[in-house]
Protein backbone atom coordinates (compact mmCIF):
# COMPACT_ATOMS: atom_id res chain seq x y z
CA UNK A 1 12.69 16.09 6.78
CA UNK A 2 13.67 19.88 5.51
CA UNK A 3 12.64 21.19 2.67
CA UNK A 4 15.89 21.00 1.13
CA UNK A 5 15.49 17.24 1.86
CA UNK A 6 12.60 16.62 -0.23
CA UNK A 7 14.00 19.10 -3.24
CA UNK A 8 16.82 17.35 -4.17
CA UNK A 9 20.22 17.01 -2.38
CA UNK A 10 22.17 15.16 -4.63
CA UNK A 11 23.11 11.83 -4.15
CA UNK A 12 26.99 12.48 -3.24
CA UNK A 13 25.93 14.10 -0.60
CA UNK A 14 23.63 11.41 1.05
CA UNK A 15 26.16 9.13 0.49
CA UNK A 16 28.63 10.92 2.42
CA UNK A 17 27.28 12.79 4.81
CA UNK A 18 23.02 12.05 5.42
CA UNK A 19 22.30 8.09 5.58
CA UNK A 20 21.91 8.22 9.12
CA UNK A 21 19.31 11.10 9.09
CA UNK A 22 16.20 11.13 7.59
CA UNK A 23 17.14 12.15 4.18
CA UNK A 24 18.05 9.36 2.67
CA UNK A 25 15.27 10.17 -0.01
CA UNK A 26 16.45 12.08 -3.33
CA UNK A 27 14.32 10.52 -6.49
CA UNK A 28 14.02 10.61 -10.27
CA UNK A 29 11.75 10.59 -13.14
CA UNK A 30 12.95 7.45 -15.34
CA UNK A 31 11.86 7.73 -19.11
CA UNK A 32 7.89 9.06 -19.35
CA UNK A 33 6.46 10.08 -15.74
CA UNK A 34 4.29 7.10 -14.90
CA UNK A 35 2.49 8.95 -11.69
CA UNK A 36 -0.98 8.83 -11.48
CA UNK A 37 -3.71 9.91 -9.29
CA UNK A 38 -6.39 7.47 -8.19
CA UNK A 39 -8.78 9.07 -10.12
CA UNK A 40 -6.68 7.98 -13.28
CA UNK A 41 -5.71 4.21 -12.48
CA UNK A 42 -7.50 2.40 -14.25
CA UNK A 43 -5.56 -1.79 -13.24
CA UNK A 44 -8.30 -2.49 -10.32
CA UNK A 45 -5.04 -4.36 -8.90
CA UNK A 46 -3.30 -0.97 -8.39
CA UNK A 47 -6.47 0.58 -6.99
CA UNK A 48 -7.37 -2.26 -4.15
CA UNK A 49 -3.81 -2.18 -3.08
CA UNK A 50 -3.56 1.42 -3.10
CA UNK A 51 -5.77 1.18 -0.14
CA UNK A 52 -3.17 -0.07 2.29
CA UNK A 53 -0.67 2.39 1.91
CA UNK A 54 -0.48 5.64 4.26
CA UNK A 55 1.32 9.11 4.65
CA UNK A 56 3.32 9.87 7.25
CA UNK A 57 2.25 13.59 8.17
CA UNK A 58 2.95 15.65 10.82
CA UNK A 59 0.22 16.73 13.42
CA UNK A 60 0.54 20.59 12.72
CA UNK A 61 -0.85 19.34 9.38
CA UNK A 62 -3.91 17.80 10.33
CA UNK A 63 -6.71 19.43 12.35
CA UNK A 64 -10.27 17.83 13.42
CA UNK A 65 -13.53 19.31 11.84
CA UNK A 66 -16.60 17.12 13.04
CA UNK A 67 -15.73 13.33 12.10
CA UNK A 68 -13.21 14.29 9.86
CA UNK A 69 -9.55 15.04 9.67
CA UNK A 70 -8.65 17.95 7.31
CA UNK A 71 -5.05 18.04 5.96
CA UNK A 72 -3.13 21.06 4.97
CA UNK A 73 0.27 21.96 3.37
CA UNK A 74 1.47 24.52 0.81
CA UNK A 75 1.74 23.73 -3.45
CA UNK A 76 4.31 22.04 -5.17
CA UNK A 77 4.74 25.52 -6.56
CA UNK A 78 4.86 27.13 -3.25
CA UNK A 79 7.69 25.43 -2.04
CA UNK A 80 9.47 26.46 -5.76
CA UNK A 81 8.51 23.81 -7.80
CA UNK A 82 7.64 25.41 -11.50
CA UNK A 83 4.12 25.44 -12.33
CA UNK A 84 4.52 23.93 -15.71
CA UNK A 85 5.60 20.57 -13.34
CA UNK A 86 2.85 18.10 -12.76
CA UNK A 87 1.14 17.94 -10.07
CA UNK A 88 2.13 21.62 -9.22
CA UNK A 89 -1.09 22.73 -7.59
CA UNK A 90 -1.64 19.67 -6.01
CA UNK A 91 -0.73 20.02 -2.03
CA UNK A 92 2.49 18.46 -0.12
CA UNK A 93 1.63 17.37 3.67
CA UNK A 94 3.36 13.80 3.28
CA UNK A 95 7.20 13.33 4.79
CA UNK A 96 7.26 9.62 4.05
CA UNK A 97 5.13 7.03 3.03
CA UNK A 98 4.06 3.22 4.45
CA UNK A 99 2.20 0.36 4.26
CA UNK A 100 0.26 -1.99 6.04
CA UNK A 101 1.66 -5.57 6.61
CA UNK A 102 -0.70 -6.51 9.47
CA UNK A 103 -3.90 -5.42 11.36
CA UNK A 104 -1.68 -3.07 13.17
CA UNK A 105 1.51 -3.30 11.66
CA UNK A 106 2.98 -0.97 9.17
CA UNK A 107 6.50 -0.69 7.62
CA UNK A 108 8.39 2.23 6.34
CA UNK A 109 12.04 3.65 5.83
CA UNK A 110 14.53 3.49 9.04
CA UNK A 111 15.09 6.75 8.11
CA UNK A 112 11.70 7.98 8.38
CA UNK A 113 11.55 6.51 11.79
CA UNK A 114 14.27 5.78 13.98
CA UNK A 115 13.14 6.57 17.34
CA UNK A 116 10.18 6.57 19.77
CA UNK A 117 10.43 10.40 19.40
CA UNK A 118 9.65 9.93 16.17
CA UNK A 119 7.23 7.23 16.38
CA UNK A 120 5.41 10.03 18.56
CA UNK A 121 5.72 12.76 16.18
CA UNK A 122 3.91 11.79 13.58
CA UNK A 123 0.36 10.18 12.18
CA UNK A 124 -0.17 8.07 9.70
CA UNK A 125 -2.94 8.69 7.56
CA UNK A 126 -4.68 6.39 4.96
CA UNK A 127 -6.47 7.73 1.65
CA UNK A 128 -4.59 11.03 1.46
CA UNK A 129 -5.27 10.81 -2.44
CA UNK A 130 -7.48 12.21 -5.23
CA UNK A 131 -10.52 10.25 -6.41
CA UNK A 132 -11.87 13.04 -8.94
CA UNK A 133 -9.74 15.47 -10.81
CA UNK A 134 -11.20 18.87 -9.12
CA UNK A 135 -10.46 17.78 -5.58
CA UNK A 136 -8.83 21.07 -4.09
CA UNK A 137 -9.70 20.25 -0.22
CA UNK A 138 -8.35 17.21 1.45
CA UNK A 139 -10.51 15.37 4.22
CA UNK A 140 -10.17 11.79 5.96
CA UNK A 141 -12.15 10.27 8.17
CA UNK A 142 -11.10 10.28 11.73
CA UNK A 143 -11.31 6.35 11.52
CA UNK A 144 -8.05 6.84 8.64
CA UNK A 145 -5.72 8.67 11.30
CA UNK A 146 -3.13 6.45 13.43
CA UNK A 147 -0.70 7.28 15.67
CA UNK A 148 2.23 5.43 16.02
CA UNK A 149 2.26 3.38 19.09
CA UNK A 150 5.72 1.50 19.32
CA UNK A 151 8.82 1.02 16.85
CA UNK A 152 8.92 -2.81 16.75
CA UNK A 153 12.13 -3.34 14.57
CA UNK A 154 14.34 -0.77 12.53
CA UNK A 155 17.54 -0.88 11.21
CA UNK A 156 20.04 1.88 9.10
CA UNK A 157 23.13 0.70 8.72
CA UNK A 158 25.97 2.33 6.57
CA UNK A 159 27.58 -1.54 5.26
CA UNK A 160 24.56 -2.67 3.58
CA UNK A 161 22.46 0.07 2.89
CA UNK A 162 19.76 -1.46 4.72
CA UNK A 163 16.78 0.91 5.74
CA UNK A 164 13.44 0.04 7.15
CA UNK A 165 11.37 0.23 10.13
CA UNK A 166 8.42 -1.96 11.41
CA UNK A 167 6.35 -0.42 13.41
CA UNK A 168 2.96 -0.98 15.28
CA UNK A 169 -0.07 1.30 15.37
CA UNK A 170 -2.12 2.46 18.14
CA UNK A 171 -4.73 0.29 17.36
CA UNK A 172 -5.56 -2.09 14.85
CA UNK A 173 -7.31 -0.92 11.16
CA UNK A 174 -10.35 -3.01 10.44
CA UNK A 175 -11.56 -1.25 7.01
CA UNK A 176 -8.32 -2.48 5.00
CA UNK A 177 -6.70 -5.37 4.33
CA UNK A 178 -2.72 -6.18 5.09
CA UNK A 179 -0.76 -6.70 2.12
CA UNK A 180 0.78 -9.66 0.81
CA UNK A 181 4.56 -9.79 0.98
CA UNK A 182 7.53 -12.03 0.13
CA UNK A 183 8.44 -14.04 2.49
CA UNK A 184 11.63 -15.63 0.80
CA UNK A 185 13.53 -15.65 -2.40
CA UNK A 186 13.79 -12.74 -4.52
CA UNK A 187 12.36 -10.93 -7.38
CA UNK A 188 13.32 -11.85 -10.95
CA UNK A 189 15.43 -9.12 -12.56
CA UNK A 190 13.58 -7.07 -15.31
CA UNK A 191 10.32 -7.79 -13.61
CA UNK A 192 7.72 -5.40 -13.58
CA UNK A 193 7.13 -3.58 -10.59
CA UNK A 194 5.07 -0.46 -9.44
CA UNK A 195 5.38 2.14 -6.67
CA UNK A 196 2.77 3.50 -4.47
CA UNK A 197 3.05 6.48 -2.18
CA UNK A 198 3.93 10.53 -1.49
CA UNK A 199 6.36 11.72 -3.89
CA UNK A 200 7.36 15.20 -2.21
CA UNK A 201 4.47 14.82 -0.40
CA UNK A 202 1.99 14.67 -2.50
CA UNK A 203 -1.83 12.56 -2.43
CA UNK A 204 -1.09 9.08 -3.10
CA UNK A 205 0.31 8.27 -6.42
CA UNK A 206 1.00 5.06 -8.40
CA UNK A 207 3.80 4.55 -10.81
CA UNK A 208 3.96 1.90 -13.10
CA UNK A 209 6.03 1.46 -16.40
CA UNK A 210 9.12 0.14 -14.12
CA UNK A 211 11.25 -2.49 -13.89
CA UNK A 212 13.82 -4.98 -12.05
CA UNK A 213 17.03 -2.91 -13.51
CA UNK A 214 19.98 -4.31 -10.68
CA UNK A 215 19.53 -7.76 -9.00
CA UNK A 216 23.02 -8.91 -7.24
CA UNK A 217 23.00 -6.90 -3.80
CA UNK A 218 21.18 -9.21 -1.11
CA UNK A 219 20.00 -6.07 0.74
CA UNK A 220 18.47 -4.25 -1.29
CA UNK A 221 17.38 -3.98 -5.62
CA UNK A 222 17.77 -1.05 -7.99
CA UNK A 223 14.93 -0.31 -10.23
CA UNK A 224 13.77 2.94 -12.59
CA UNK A 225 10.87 4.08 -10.38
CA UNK A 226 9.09 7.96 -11.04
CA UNK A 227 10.19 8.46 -7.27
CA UNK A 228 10.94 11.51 -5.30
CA UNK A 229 11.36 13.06 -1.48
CA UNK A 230 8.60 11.36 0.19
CA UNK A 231 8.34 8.00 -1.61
CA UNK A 232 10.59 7.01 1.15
CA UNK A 233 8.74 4.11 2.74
CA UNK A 234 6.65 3.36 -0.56
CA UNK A 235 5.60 -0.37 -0.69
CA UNK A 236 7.37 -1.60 -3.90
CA UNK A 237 4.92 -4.53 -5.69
CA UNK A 238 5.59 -6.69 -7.76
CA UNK A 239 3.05 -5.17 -11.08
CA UNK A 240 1.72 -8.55 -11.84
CA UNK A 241 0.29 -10.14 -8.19
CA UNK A 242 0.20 -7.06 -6.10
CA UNK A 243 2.86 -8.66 -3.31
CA UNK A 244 4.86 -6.03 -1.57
CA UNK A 245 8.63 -6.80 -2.54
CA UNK A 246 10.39 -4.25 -0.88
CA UNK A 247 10.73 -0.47 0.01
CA UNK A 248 11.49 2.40 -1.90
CA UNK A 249 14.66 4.32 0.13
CA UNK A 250 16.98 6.24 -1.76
CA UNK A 251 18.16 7.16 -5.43
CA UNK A 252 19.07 9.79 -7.95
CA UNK A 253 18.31 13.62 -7.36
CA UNK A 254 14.79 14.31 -7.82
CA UNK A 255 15.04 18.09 -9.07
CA UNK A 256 16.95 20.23 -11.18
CA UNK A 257 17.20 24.18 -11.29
CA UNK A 258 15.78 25.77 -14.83
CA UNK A 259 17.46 28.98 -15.47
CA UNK A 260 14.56 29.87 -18.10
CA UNK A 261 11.85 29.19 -16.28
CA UNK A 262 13.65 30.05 -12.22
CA UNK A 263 12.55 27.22 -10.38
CA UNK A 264 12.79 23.56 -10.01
CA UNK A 265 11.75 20.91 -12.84
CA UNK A 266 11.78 16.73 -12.21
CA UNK A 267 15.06 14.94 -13.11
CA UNK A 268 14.41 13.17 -16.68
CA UNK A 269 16.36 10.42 -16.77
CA UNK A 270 16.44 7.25 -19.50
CA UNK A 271 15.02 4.03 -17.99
CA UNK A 272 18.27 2.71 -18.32
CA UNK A 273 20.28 6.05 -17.27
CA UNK A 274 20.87 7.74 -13.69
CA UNK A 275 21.89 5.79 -11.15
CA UNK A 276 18.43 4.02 -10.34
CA UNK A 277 16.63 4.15 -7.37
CA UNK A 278 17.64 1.27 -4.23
CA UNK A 279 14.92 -0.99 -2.83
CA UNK A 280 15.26 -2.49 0.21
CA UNK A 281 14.41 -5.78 0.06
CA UNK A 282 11.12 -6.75 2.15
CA UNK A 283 12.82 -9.96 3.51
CA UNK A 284 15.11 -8.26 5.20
CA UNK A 285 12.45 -6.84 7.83
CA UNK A 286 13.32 -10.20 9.57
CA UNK A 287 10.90 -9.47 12.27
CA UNK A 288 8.04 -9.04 9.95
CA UNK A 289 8.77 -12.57 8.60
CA UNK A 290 8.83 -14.20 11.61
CA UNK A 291 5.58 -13.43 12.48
CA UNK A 292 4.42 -14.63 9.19
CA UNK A 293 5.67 -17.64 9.85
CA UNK A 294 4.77 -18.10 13.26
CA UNK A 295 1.16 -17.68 11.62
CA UNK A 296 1.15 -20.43 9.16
């Protein structure tokens, strides 16, 4: 993903031109910004599911010290981001985001991984997020680090929009629990949902305050999520039970130039303005479903 990627290409110019690379990923601030750290949720819910979701970061990023991984990557501001932006000293190592669906099964964006080139490239690393407010130093244990081991299902095709991989890890994680998921029907429209991953990289964040806004496409919802670059592969949850209902993948341009300032602000958009960011629907991973079923 380049950097221009995760600043904001606009949405035009995805549509036309990037929906087969792993760009698909422009996002928006809808109304107030709803992203918190860890350290701030305060819904237990949020918290415990929070757990189960992981950063995709490449390897140059991460380096061994002891029985821990430590994780690097410039500022917000570094990469041009204005420092009055939140978050702006916070560091960016994430490309995309995922979640776990199984002991060693995770699912992200097909445009985060499409190959088994990329499926090599890259770990995936759980608790990249902030637990106190003066964490400057980020550390995982090496126990948190997977590689990817094969791409089991993934699909991005340019008719429906649809966009998700299923892959499996190198081994299986025994510290976490999977997440629940839908396994049929849909989600009501207006229904409250929250997001939970790596806006332009960043430690784990969870946004709340959104809703169900578009309903009618079978592939995929439209909601008013605080998303940006690196959300892509976010587990989407339904606010109420914690079930995963689908997967954050594209939407409105995430940042805008300010002249006065010389660098890059959020988006502010109305919850009902913008275009809304798409959701692919978690049903659609048809290979994830069957092996719920085949469970039961």
């Amino acid at each position: 993903m380049t950097e221009l990627r995760m600043l904001g290409l606009s949405f035009l110019v995805l549509a036309f031109t990037a929906f087969g690379n792993a760009g698909a990923v422009d996002k928006v601030v809808y109304g107030d910004d709803d992203r918190l750290d860890i350290f701030e949720t305060t819904n237990p819910l949020f918290i415990d599911i929070a757990r189960s979701t992981a950063a995709m970061i490449e390897r140059s990023s991460l380096t061994e010290a002891g029985e821990n991984v430590v994780i690097t990557g410039e500022t917000l501001e570094q990469r041009g981001i204005c420092a009055s932006a939140k978050f702006s000293q916070q560091i960016t190592a994430a490309m995309c985001s995922g979640f776990l669906v199984g002991k060693d099964l995770l699912v992200t964006a097909g445009h985060c991984i499409k190959t088994q080139a990329d499926c090599d490239a890259y770990a995936w690393v759980f608790d990249y997020n902030l637990t106190t407010p003066d964490k400057s130093e980020f550390s995982v244990s090496k126990s948190a680090v997977y590689k990817c081991k094969k791409v089991i299902s993934q699909t991005l095709d340019r008719a429906t929009l649809n966009d998700f991989s299923l892959i499996r890890l190198e081994r299986a994680v025994t510290d976490r629990e999977p997440l629940k998921y839908r396994t049929e029907g849909k989600i009501a429209t207006n229904h409250p949902i929250v997001v939970i991953g790596h806006p332009t990289g960043l430690p784990t964040k969870v946004a709340a305050g959104a809703n169900v806004r578009s309903n009618e496409n079978g592939y995929y919802f439209v909601a008013n999520l605080d998303t940006f670059g690196g959300n892509s592969g976010s587990a989407v949850f339904d606010a109420q039970t914690g079930s995963v209902e689908g997967i954050l993948v594209r939407g409105e341009n995430d940042y805008v130039y300010d002249y006065q300032q010389g660098c890059r602000v959020p988006q502010q958009c109305t919850n009902e303005g913008c275009r809304g960011e798409d959701v692919t629907r978690i049903t659609n991973v048809k290979a994830l479903i069957q092996s719920a079923l085949d469970e039961e």
